[in-house]
Protein backbone atom coordinates (compact mmCIF):
# COMPACT_ATOMS: atom_id res chain seq x y z
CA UNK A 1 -3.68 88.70 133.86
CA UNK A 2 -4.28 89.22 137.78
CA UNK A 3 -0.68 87.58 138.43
CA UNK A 4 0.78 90.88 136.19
CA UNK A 5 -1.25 93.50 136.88
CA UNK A 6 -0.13 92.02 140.90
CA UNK A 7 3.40 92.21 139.79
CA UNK A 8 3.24 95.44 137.96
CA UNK A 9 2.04 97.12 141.66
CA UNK A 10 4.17 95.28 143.70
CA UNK A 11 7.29 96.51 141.83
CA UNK A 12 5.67 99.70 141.48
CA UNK A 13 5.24 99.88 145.20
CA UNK A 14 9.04 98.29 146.23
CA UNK A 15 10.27 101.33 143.49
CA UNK A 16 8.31 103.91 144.94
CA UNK A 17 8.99 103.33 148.84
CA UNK A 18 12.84 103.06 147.64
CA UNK A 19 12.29 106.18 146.42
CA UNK A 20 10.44 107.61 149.44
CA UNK A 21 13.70 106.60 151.55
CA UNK A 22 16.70 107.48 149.39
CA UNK A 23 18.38 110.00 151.19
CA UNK A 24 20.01 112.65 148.85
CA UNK A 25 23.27 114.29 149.55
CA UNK A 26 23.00 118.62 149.66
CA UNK A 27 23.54 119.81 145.74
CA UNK A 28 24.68 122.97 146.55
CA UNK A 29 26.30 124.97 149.75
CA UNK A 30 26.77 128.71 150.64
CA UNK A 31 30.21 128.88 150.39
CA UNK A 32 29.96 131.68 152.84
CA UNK A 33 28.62 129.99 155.67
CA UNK A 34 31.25 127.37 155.01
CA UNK A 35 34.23 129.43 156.20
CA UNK A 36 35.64 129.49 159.56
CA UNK A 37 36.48 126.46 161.87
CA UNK A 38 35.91 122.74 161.36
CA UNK A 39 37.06 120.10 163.92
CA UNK A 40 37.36 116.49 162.31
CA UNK A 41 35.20 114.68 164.95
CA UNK A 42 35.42 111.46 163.05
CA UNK A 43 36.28 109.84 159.83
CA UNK A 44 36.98 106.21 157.91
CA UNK A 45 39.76 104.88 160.40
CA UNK A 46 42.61 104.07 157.84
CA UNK A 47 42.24 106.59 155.09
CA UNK A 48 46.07 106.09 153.90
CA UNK A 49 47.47 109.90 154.43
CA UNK A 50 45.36 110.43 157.63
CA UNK A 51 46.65 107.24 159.46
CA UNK A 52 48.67 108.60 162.18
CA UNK A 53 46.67 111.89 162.52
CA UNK A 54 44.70 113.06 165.39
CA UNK A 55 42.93 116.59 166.44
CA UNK A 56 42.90 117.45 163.11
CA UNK A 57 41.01 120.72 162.66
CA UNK A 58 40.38 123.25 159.34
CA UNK A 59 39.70 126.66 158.80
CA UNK A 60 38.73 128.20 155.60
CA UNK A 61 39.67 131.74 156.27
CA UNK A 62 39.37 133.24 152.18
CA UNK A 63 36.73 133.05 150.20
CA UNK A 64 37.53 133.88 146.28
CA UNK A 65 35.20 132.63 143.67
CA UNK A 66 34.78 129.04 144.00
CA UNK A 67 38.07 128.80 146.09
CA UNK A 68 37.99 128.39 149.99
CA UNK A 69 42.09 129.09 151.10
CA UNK A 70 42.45 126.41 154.00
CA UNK A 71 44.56 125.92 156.95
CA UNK A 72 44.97 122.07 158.30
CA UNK A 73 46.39 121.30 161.76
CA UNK A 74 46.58 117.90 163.01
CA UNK A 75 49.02 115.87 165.22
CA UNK A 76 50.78 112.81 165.35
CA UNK A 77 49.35 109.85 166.54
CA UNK A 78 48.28 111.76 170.16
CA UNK A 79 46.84 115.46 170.57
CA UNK A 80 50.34 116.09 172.41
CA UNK A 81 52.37 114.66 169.20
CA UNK A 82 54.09 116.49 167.11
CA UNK A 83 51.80 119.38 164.87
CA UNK A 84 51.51 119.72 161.48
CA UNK A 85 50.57 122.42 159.49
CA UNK A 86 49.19 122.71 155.87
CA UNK A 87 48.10 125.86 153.88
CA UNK A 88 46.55 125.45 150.67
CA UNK A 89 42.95 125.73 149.00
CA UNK A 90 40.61 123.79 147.64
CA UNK A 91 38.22 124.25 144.26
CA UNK A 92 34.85 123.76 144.23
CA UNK A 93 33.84 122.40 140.91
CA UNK A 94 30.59 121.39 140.46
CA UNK A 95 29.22 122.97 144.17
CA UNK A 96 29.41 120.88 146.43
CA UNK A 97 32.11 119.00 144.84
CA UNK A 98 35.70 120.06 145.42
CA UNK A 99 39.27 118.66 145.04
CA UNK A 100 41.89 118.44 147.68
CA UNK A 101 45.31 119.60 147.89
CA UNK A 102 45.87 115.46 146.92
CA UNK A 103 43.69 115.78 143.88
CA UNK A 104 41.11 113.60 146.09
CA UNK A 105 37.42 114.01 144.67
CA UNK A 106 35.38 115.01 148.12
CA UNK A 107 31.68 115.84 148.20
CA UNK A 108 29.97 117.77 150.50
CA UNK A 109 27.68 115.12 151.60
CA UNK A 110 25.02 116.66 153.61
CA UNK A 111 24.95 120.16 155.47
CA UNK A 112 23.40 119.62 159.39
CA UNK A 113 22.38 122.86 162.03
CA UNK A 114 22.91 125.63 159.50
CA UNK A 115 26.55 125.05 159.31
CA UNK A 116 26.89 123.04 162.09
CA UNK A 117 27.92 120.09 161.32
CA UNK A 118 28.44 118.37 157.67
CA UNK A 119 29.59 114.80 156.20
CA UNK A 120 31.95 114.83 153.81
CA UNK A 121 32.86 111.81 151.08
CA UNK A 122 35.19 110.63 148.77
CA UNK A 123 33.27 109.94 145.32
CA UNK A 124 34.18 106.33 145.06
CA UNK A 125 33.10 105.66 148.71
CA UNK A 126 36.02 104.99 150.45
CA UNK A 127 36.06 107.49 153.26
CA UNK A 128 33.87 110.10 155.07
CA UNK A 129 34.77 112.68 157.62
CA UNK A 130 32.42 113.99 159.87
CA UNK A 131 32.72 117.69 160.85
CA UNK A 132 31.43 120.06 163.12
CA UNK A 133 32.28 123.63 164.53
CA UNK A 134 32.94 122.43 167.78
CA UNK A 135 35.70 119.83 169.18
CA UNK A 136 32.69 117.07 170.07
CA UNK A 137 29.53 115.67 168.62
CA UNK A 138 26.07 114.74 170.76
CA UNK A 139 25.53 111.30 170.56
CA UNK A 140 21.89 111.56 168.46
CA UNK A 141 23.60 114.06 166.00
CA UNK A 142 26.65 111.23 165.47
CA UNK A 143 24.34 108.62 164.97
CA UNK A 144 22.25 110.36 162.55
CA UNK A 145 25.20 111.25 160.46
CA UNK A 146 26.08 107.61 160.04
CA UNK A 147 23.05 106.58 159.44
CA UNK A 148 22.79 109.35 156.31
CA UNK A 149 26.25 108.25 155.19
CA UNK A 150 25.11 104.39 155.44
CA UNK A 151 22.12 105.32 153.18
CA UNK A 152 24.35 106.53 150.79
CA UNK A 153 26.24 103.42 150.75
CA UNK A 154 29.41 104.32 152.80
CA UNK A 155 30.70 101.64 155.36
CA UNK A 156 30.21 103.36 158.55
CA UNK A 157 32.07 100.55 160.25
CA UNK A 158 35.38 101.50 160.04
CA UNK A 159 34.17 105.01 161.20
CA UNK A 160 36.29 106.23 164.19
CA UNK A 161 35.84 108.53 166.07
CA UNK A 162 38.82 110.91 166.07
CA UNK A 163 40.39 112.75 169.82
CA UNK A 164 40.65 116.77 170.15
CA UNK A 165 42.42 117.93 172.89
């Protein structure tokens, strides 16, 4: 009877200290305070349309219900190559979920320095992006990011970090 009731509060205790750590992505933003300029300071290295692209930067400029109108620059392969330039918007469905122009399922992961910074994911885990208001990251900030998006259960190790001129 000692051996279960042992058993019983050892699982009990592994559960609840599981608990204690499980870090919880944001479940809802202020659409508001997400307008304006993000620079892509890193992301997962070999997301398939993003392969070539560097000093890629976004700015949700319109704000109209649950849709953010969005301008994407990036260039090719150096921040001299060649630039693109997307328009289009993105739908927030169930806030902070939203849908890209590619009908990619992205989350909102976590929200950092009122506005600051945020992590953003794929649902099925495949890539983040890490994104602040300026063109660089400090060092403690980055780190802490990765470690959130490891707890999560991204793999932070093909994480790169991504040039702005």
């Amino acid at each position: 009877m000692k051996r279960i009731c042992l058993c019983i509060f050892l699982i009990v205790f592994t559960v609840a200290a599981k608990a204690q750590n499980t870090v919880q992505p944001v479940d809802s933003i202020n659409l508001d305070k997400y307008l304006g300029q993000w620079y892509e300071v890193a992301r997962t290295e070999d997301f398939f349309w993003q392969k070539n692209m560097v000093a890629v930067s976004v700015n949700y400029y319109e704000r109209k219900g649950k849709k953010l109108k969005e301008i994407l620059l990036s260039h090719k392969k150096t921040v001299d190559g060649k630039q693109f330039k997307l328009k289009h918007h993105i739908r927030f469905y169930d806030n902070p979920k939203f849908t890209d122009l590619l009908g990619l399922r992205q989350q909102v992961l976590f929200i950092y320095g009122d506005y600051q910074f945020s992590l953003v994911g794929l649902k099925n885990k495949k890539a983040i992006w890490i994104m602040a208001r300026t063109k660089q990251i400090d060092s403690a900030t980055f780190l802490r990011i990765l470690d959130d998006a490891k707890a999560l259960g991204y793999d932070i190790s093909k994480v790169k970090l991504m040039p702005q001129p």
